[in-house]
Each structure stands twice: as structure tokens, then as C-alpha cells.
Protein backbone atom coordinates (compact mmCIF):
# COMPACT_ATOMS: atom_id res chain seq x y z
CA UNK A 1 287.10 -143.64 -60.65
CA UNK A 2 286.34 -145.35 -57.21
CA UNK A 3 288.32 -142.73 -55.30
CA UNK A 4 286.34 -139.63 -57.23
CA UNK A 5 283.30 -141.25 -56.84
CA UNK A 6 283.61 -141.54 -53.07
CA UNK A 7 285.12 -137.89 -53.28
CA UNK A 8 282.10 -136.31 -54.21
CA UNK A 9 279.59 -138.95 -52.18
CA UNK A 10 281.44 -137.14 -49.34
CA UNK A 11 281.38 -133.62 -50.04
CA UNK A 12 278.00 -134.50 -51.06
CA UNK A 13 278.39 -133.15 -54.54
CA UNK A 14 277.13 -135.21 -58.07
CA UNK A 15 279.01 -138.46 -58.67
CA UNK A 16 279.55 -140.21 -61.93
CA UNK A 17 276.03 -142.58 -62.73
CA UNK A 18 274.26 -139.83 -61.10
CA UNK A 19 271.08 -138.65 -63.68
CA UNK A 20 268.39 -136.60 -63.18
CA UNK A 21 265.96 -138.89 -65.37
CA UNK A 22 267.13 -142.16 -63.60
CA UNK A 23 264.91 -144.97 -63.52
CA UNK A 24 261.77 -143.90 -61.22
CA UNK A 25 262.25 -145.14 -57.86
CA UNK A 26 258.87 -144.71 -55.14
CA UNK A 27 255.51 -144.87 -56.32
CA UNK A 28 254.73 -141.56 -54.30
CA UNK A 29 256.97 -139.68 -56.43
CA UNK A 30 256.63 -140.81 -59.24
CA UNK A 31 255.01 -138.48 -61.70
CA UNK A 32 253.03 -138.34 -64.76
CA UNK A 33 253.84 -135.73 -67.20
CA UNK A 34 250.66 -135.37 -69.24
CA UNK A 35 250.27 -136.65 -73.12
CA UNK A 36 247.87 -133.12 -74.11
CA UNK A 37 248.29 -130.57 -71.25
CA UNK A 38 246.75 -127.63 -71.84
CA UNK A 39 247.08 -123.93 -69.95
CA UNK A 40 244.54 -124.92 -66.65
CA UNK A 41 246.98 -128.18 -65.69
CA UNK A 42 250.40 -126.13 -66.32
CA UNK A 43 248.69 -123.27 -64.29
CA UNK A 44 247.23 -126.08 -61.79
CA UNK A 45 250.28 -127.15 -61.31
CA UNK A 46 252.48 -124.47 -61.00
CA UNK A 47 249.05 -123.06 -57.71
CA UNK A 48 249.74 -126.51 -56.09
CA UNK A 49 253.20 -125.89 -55.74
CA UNK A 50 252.82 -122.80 -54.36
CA UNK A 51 250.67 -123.26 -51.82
CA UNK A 52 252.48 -126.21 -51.13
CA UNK A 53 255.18 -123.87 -50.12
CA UNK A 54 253.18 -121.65 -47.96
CA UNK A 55 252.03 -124.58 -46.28
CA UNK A 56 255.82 -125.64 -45.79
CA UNK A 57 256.36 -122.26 -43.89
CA UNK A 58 253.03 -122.55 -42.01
CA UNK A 59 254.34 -125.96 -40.59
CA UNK A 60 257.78 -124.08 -39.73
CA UNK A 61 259.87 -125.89 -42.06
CA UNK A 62 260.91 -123.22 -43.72
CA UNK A 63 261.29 -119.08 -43.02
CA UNK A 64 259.25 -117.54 -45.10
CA UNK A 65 262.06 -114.92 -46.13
CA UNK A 66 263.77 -117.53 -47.74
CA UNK A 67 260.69 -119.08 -49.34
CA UNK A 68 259.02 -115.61 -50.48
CA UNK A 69 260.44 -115.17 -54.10
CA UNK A 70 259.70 -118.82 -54.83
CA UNK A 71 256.13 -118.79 -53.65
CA UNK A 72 254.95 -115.32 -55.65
CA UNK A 73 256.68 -116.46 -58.62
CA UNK A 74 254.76 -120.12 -58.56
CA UNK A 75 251.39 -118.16 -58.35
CA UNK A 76 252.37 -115.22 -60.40
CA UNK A 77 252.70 -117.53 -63.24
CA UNK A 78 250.31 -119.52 -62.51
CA UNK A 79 247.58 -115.96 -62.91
CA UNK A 80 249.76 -115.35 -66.60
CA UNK A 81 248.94 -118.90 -67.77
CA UNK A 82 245.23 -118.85 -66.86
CA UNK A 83 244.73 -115.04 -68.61
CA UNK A 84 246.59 -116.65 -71.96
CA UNK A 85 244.62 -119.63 -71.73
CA UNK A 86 241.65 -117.84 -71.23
CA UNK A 87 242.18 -115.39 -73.86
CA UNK A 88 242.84 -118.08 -76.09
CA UNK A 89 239.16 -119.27 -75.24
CA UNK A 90 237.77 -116.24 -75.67
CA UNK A 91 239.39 -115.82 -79.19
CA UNK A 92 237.83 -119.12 -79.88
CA UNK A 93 234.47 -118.28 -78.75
CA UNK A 94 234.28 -115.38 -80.90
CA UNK A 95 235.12 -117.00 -84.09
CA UNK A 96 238.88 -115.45 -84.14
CA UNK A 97 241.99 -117.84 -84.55
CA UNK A 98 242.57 -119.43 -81.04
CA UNK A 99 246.12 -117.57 -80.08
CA UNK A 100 247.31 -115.35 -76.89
CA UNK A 101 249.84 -112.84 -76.25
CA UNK A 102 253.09 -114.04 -76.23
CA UNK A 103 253.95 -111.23 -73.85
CA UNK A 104 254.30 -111.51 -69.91
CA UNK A 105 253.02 -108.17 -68.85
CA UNK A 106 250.15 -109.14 -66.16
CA UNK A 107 248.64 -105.85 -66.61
CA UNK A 108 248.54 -106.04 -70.35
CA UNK A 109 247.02 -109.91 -70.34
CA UNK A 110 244.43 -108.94 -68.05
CA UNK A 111 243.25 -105.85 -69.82
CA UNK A 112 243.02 -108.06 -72.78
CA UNK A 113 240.80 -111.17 -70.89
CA UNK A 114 238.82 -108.67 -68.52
CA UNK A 115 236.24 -108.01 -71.76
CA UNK A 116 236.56 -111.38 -72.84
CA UNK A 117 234.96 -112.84 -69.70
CA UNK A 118 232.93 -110.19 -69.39
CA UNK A 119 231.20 -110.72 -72.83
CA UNK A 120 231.40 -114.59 -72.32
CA UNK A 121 229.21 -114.11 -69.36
CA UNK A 122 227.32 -111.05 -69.92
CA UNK A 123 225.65 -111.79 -66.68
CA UNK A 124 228.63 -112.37 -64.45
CA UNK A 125 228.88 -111.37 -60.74
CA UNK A 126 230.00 -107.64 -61.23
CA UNK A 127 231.12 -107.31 -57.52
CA UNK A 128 233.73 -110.21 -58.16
CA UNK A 129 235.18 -108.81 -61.22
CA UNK A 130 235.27 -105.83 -59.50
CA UNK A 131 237.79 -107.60 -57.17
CA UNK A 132 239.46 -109.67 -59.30
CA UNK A 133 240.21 -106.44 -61.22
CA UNK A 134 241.56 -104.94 -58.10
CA UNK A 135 243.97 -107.93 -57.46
CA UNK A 136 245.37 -108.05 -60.85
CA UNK A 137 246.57 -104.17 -61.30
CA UNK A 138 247.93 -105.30 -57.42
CA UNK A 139 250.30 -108.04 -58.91
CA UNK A 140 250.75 -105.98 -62.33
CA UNK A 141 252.05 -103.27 -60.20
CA UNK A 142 254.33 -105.82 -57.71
CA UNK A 143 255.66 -107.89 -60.50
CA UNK A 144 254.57 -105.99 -64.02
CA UNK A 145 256.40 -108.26 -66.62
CA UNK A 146 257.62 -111.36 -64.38
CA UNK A 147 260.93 -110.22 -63.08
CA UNK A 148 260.84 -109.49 -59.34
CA UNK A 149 260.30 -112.54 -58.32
CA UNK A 150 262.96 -114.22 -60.37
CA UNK A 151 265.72 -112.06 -60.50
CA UNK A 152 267.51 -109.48 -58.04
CA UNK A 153 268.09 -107.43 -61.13
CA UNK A 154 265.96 -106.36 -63.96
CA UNK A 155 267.01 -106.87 -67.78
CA UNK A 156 269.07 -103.15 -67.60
CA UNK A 157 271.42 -104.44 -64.60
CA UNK A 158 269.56 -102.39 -62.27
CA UNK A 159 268.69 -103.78 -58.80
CA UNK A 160 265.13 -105.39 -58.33
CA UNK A 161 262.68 -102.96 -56.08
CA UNK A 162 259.57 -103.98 -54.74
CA UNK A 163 256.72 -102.05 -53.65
CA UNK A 164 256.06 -103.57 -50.84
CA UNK A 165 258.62 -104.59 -48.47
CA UNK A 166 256.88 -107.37 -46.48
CA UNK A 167 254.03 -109.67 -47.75
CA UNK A 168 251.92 -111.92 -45.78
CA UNK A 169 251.90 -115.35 -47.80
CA UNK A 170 248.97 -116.85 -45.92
CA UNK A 171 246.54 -113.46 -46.90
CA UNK A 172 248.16 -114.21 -50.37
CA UNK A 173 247.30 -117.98 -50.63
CA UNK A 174 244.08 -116.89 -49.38
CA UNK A 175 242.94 -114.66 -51.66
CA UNK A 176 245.06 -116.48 -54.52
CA UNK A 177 242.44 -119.50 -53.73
CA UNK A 178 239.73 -116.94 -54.36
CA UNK A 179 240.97 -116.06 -57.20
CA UNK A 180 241.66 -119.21 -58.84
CA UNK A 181 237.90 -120.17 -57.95
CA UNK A 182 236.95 -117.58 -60.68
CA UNK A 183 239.62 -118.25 -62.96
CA UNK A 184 239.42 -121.65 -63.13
CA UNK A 185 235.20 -121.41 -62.93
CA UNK A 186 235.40 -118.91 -65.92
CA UNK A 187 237.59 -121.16 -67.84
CA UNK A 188 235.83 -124.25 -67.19
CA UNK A 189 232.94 -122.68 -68.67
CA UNK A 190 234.13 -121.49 -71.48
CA UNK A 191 235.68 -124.69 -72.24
CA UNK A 192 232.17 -126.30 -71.71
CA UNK A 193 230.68 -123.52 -74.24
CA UNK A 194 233.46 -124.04 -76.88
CA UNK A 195 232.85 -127.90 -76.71
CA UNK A 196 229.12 -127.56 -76.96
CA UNK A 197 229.33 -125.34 -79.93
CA UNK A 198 231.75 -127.85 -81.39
CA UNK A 199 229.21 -130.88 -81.15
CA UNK A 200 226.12 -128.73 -82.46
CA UNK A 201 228.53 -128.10 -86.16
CA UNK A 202 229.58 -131.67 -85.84
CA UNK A 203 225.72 -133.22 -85.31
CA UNK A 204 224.95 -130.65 -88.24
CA UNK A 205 226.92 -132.00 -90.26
CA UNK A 206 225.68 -135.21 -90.04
């Protein structure tokens, strides 16, 4: 057992004891997983990491060839969990059973949230929904159902093409950040709305 362990200590490989879910060890890595997430701290999460990457190629730690597919899948997912979590909202707001497409068709989720926000906040900033619709048929059309940035072959066995052949990650963090700021700002309202509407059936029915 000795003599195996020490085997794979040298090639650097998994040795027997080794576990995944060992007993934390730093404070500064040690993370909390959360006792009621909901969609804004998966999708918060899954940002973070993403521009955490881009910010890991900015430094020069990392080419950003190798680094690419990781980085537009982290924010790629994190746009399909804010459009379920805000349709969910918006299905609550309107008095429908809170649910979302379990579907992960960007261009589909978006056409279903775009007239959700839009009715939540019939006074919205037109010119930034204007954009915002822009940028989603952009990723809808780059990554339509969460494949090209995960796998160098779709579903059928053919090979992965993409529409563009070079991306510039900093523009994309960029505009990702702008986009997050009216994801995020439309959900946190929402939220806000649902809760207040919540409170007013619970004081009357006191």
C-alpha cells in the first residue's frame, strides 16, 4: 500500500485517502454552499467565475485560447439562469404558478422574459432593452441551446461550428457587466414587488 501510494504521489496522480470532500483546510477557501439558493446566487456565482477567468488571462496567467470555452460557458449560463429565474418572477407577479422553461434555448427563454419585464416595468428604459435584446439573439445565435461551449460536437456527432472565429473576452466581460446590471436590477425589483404584494395579503389577513 506504501509503495502504490508513493507511486502515484510521484506521477502525481490520486493516492489512496485522497477525497474530494476532505476535511476543509484554509479559511480562504473554504466555502459556504447556501441553505435556500435561489436562481440570482447560482447565476452570481457562475458571472464571478467567469470574469474571474478573464481576469486570469488579463494578468497573463493563462492564454485566452485555452480559457475561451470555459469563460462563455460560465456567463452563458449564468444569462439562462437569470431569464428562468426571472420568468419564474414574472409568472408570479401575474398570478400564474411560479415555474420556467425547463428548456436551454437562449433565444426561446428570452423571447419568453422580454414581455415579462417589459409589462413588470411598463416604464422601463426602452433604449436598454433595445440592447439587451440585441445581445441576447447575439449569444442565441453563438451558442443557441448550450452546446458550443461545452462540447466539440453537437448531440448528432457532428463537429461544433462557431460563428465567429475569434472573440474578444474583455469586450465580452464588459458588456456581460452591463448586462447583468439590468438583469440583476430587473430581478431585484421584481423580487421587491412580489415580497411587497406578499405582506399587503398577509397584513390583510390580519
Amino acid at each position: 500500500m506504501a509503495n502504490a501510494r508513493k507511486h502515484s504521489e510521484d506521477l502525481g496522480w490520486p493516492a489512496p485517502g485522497d477525497s474530494l470532500f476532505a476535511a476543509p483546510g484554509e479559511w480562504k477557501t473554504l466555502a459556504a454552499l447556501s441553505k435556500y439558493p435561489d436562481f440570482l446566487t447560482y447565476a452570481g456565482s457562475y458571472k464571478d467565475a467567469a470574469d474571474a477567468v478573464v481576469e486570469t488571462i488579463e494578468l497573463k496567467r493563462r492564454g485566452a485560447d485555452s480559457m475561451v470555452y470555459a469563460a462563455m460557458f460560465l456567463y452563458r449560463h449564468y444569462v439562462e439562469l437569470m431569464l428562468k429565474g426571472l420568468i419564474q418572477l414574472g409568472e408570479s407577479l401575474e398570478g400564474k404558478q411560479a415555474a420556467y422553461p425547463k428548456i436551454h434555448t437562449i433565444g426561446q427563454l428570452w423571447n419568453n422574459c422580454k414581455p415579462m419585464i417589459e409589462r413588470a416595468f411598463p416604464d422601463g428604459d426602452t433604449d436598454a432593452m433595445e440592447a439587451v435584446d440585441h445581445c441576447m439573439k447575439e449569444m442565441a445565435a453563438m451558442d443557441p441551446d448550450a452546446e458550443a461551449f461545452r462540447f466539440p460536437e453537437n448531440i448528432k456527432g457532428k463537429p461544433t461550428k462557431h460563428t465567429r472565429p475569434l472573440l474578444g473576452l474583455r469586450n465580452v466581460r464588459n458588456v456581460m457587466e452591463k448586462i447583468a446590471g439590468f438583469l440583476d436590477g430587473s430581478y431585484d425589483c421584481m423580487s421587491e414587488e412580489l415580497r411587497c404584494r406578499y405582506e399587503e395579503l398577509q397584513g390583510g389577513d390580519g
